[in-house]
PDB file of N, CA and C in Angstrom:
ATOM      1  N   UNK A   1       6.094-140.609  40.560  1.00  0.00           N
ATOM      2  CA  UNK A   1       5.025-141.102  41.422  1.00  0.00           C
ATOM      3  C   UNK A   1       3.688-140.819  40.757  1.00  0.00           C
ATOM      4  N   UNK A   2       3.106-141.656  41.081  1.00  0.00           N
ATOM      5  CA  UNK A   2       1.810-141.932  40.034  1.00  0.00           C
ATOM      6  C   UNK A   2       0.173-141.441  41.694  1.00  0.00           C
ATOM      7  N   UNK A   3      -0.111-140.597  42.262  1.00  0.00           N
ATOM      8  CA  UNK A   3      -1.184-140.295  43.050  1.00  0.00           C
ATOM      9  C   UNK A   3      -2.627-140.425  42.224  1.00  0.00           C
ATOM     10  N   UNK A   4      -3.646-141.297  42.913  1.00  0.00           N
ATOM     11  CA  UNK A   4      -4.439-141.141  42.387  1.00  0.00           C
ATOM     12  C   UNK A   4      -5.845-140.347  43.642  1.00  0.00           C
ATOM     13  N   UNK A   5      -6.473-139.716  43.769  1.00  0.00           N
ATOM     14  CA  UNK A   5      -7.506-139.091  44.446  1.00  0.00           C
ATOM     15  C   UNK A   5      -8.949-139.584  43.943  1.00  0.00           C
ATOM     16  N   UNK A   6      -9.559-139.719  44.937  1.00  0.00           N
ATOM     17  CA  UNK A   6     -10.992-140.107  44.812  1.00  0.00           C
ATOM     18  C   UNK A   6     -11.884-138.910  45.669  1.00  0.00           C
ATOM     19  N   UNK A   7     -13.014-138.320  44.595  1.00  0.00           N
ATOM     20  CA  UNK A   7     -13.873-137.264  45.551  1.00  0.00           C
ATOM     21  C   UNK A   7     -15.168-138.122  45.701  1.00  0.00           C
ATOM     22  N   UNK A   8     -15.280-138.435  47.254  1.00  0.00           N
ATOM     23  CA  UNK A   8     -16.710-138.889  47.511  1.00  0.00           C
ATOM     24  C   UNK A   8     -17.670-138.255  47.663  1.00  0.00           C
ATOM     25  N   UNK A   9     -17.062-136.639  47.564  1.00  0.00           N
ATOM     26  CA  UNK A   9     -18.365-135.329  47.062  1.00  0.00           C
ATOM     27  C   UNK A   9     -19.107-135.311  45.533  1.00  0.00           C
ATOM     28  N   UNK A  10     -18.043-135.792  45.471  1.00  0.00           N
ATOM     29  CA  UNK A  10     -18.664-136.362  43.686  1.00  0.00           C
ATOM     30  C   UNK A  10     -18.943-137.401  43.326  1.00  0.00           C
ATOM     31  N   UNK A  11     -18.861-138.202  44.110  1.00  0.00           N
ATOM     32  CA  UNK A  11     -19.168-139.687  43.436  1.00  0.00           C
ATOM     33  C   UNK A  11     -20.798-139.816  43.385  1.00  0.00           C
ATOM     34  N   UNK A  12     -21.380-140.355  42.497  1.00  0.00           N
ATOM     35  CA  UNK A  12     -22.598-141.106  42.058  1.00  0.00           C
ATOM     36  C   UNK A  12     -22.827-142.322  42.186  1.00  0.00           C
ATOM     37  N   UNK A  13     -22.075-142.934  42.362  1.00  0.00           N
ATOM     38  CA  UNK A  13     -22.074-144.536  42.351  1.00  0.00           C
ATOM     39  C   UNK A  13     -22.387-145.262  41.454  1.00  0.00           C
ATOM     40  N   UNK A  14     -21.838-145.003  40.100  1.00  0.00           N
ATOM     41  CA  UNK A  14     -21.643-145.780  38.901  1.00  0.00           C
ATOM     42  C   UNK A  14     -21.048-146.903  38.843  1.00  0.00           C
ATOM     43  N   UNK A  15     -19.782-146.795  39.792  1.00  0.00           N
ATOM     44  CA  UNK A  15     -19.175-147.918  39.876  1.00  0.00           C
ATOM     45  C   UNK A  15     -18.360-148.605  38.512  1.00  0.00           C
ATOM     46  N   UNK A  16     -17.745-147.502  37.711  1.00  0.00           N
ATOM     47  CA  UNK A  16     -16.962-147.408  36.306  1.00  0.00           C
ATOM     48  C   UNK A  16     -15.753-147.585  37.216  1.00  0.00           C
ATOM     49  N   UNK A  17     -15.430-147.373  37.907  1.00  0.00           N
ATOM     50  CA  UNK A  17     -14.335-147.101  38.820  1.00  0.00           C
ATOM     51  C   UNK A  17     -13.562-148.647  39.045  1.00  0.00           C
ATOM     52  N   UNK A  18     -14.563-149.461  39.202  1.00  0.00           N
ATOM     53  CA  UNK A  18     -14.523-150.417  39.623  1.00  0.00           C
ATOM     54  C   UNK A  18     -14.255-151.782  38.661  1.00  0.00           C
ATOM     55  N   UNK A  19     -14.989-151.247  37.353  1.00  0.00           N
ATOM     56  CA  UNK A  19     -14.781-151.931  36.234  1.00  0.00           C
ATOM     57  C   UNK A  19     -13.408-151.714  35.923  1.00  0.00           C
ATOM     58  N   UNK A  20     -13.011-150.592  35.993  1.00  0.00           N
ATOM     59  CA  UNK A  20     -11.740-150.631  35.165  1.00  0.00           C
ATOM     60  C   UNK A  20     -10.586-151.136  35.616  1.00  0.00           C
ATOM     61  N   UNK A  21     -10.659-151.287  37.336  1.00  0.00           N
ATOM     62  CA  UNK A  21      -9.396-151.529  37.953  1.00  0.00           C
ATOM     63  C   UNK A  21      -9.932-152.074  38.973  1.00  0.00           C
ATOM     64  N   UNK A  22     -10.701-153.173  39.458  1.00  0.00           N
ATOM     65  CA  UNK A  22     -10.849-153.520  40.647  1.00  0.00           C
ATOM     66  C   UNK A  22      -9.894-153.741  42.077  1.00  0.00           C
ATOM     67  N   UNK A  23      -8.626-153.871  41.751  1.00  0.00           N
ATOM     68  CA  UNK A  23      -7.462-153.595  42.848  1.00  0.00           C
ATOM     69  C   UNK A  23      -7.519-152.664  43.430  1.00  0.00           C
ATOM     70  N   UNK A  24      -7.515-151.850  42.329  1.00  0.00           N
ATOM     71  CA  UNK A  24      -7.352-150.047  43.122  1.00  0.00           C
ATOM     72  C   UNK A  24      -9.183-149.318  43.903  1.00  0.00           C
ATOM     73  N   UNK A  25     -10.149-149.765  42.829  1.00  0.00           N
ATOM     74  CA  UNK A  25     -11.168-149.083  43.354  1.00  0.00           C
ATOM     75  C   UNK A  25     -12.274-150.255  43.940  1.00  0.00           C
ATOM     76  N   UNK A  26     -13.020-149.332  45.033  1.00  0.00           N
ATOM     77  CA  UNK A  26     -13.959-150.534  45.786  1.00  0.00           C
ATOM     78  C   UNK A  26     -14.947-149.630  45.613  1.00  0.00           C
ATOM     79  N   UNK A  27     -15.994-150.108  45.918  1.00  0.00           N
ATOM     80  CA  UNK A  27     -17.603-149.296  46.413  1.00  0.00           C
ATOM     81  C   UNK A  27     -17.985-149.609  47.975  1.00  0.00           C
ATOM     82  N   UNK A  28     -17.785-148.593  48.625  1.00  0.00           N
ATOM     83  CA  UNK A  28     -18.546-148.587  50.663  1.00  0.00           C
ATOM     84  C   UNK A  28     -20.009-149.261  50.278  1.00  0.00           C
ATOM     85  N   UNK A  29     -20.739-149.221  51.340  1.00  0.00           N
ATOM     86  CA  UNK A  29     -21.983-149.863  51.685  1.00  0.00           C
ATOM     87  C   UNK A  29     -23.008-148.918  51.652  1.00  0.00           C
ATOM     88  N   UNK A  30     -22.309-147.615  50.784  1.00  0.00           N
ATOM     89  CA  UNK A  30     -23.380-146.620  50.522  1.00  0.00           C
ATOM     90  C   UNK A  30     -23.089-146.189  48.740  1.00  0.00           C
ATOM     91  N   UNK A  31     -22.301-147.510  48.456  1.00  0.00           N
ATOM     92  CA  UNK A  31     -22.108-147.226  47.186  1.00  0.00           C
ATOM     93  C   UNK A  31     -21.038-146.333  46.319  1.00  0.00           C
ATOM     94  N   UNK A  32     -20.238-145.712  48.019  1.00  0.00           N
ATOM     95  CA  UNK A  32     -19.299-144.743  47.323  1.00  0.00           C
ATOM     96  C   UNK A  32     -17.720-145.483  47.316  1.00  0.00           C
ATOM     97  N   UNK A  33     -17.327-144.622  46.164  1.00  0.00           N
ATOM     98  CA  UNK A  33     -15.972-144.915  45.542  1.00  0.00           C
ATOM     99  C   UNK A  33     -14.856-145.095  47.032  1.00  0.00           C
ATOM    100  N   UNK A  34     -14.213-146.286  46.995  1.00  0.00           N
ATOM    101  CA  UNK A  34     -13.023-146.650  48.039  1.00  0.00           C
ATOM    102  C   UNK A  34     -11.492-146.645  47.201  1.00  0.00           C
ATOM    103  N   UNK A  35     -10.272-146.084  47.609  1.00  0.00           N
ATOM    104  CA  UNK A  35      -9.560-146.932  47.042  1.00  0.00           C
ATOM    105  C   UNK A  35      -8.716-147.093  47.936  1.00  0.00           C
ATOM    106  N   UNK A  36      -7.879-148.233  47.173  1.00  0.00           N
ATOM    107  CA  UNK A  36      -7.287-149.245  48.292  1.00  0.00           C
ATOM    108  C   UNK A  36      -5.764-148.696  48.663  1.00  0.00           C
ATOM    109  N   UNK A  37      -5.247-148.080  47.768  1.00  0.00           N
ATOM    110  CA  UNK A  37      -3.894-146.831  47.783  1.00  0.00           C
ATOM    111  C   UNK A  37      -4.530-145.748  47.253  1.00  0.00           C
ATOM    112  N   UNK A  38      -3.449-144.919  47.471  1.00  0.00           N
ATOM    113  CA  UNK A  38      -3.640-143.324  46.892  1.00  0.00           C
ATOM    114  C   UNK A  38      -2.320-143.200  45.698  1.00  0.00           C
ATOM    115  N   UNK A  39      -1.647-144.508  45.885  1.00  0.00           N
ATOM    116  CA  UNK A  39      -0.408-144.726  44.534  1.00  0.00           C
ATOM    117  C   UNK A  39      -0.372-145.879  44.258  1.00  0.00           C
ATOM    118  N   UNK A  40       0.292-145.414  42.919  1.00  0.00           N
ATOM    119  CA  UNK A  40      -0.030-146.787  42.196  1.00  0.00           C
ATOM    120  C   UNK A  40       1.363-146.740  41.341  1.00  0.00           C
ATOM    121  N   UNK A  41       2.082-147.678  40.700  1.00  0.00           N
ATOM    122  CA  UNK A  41       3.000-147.961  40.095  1.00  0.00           C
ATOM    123  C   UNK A  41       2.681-147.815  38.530  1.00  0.00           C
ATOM    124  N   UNK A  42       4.127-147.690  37.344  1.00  0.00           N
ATOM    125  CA  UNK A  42       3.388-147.342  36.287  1.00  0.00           C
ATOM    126  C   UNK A  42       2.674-148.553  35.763  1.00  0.00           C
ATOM    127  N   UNK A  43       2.972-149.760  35.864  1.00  0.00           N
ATOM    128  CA  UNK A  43       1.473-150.855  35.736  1.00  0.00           C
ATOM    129  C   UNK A  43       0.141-150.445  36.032  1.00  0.00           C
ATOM    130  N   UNK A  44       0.078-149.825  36.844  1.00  0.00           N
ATOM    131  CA  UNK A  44      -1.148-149.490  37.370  1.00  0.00           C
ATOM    132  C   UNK A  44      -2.104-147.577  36.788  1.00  0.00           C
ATOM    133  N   UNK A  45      -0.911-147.439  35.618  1.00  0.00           N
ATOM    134  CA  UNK A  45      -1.271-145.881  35.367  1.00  0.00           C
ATOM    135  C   UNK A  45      -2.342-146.011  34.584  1.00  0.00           C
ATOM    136  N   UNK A  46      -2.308-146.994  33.359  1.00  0.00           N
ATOM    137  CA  UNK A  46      -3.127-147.130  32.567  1.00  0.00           C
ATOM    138  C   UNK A  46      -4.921-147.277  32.768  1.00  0.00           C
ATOM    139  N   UNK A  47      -4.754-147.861  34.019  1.00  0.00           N
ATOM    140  CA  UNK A  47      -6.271-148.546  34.690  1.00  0.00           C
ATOM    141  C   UNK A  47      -6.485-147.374  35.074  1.00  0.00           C
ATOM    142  N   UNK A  48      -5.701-146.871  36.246  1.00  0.00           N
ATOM    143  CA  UNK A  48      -6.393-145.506  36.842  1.00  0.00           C
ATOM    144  C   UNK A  48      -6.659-144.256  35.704  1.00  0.00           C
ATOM    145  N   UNK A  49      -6.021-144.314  34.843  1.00  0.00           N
ATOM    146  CA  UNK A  49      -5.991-143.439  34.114  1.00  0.00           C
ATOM    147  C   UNK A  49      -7.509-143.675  33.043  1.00  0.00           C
ATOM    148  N   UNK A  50      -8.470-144.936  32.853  1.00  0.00           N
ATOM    149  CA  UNK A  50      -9.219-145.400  32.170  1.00  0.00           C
ATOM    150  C   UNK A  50     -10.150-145.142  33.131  1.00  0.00           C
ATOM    151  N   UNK A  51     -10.079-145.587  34.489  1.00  0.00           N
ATOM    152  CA  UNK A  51     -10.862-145.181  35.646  1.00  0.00           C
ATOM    153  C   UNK A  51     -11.642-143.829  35.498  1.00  0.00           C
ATOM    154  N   UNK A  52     -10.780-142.685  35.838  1.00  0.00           N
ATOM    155  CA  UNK A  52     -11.001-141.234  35.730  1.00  0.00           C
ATOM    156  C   UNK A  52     -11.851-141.060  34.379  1.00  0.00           C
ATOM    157  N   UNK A  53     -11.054-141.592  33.088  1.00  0.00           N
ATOM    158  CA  UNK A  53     -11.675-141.266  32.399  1.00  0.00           C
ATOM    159  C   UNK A  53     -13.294-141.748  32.199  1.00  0.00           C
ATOM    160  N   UNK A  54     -13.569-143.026  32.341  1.00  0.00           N
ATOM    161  CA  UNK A  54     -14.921-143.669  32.447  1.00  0.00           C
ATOM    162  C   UNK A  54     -16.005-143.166  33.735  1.00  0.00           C
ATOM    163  N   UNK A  55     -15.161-142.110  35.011  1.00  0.00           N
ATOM    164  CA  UNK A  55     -16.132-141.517  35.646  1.00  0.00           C
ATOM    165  C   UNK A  55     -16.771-140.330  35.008  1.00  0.00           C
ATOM    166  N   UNK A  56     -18.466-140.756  34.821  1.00  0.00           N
ATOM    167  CA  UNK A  56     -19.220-139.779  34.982  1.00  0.00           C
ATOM    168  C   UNK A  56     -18.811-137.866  35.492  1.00  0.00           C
ATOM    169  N   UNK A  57     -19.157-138.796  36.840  1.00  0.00           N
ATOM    170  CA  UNK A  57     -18.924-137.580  38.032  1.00  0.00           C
ATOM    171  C   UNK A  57     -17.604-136.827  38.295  1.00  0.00           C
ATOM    172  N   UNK A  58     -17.006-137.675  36.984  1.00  0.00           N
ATOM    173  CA  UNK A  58     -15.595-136.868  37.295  1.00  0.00           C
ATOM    174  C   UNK A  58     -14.773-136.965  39.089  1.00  0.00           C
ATOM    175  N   UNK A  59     -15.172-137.884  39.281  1.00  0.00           N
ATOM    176  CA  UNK A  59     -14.432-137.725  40.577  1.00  0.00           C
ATOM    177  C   UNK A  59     -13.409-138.673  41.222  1.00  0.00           C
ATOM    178  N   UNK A  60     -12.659-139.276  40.040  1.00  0.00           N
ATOM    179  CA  UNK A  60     -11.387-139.644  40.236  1.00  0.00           C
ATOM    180  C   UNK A  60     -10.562-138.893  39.503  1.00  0.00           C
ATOM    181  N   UNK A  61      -9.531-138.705  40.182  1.00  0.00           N
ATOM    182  CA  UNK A  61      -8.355-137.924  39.865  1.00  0.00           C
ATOM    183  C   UNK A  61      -7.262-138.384  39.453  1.00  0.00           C
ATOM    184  N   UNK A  62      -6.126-138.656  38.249  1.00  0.00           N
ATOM    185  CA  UNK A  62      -4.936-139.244  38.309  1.00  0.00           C
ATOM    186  C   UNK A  62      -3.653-137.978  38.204  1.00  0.00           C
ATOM    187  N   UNK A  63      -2.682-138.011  39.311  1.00  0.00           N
ATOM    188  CA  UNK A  63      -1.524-136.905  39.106  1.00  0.00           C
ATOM    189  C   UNK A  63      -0.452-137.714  39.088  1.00  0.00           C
ATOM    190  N   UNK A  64       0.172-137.120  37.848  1.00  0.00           N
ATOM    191  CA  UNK A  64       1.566-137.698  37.588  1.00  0.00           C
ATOM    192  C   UNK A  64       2.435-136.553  38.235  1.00  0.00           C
ATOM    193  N   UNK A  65       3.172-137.448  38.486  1.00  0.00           N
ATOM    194  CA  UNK A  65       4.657-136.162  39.376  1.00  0.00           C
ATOM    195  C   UNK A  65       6.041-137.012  39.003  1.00  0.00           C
ATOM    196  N   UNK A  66       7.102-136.075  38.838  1.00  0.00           N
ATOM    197  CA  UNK A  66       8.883-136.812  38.617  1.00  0.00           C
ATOM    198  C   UNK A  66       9.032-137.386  40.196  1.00  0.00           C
TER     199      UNK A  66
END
C-alpha cells in the first residue's frame, strides 16, 4: 500500500504539488494543498513520490508499506 499525507501546517502554496500529479493533488480557496485519496496505486507512486520531492515546505508525505 502506497499512503500518501498532506500537512496543511506546512503548506505554502506553491502548488508543485499540483504540477506533478494533478489527480492526486488540488489547491482549497486559500491556496492550500487538497488531495483527492490518501492512496494511491503503484502507477501513481512515481508522481507522488516527485510531488513530495518538488515540495518546498516539505509537506507532502509518501509511505510505502507491504
Amino acid at each position: 500500500m502506497i499512503t500518501v499525507k498532506a500537512d496543511r501546517d506546512l503548506c505554502q502554496g506553491h502548488g508543485n504539488c499540483v504540477l506533478a500529479d494533478a489527480t492526486l493533488f488540488d489547491v482549497d480557496d486559500q491556496g492550500l494543498v487538497v488531495l483527492s485519496s490518501e492512496t494511491v496505486g503503484p502507477e501513481g507512486l512515481a508522481a507522488a513520490k516527485r510531488a513530495a520531492y518538488d515540495c518546498p515546505s516539505e509537506a507532502i508525505t509518501v509511505i510505502e508499506t507491504d
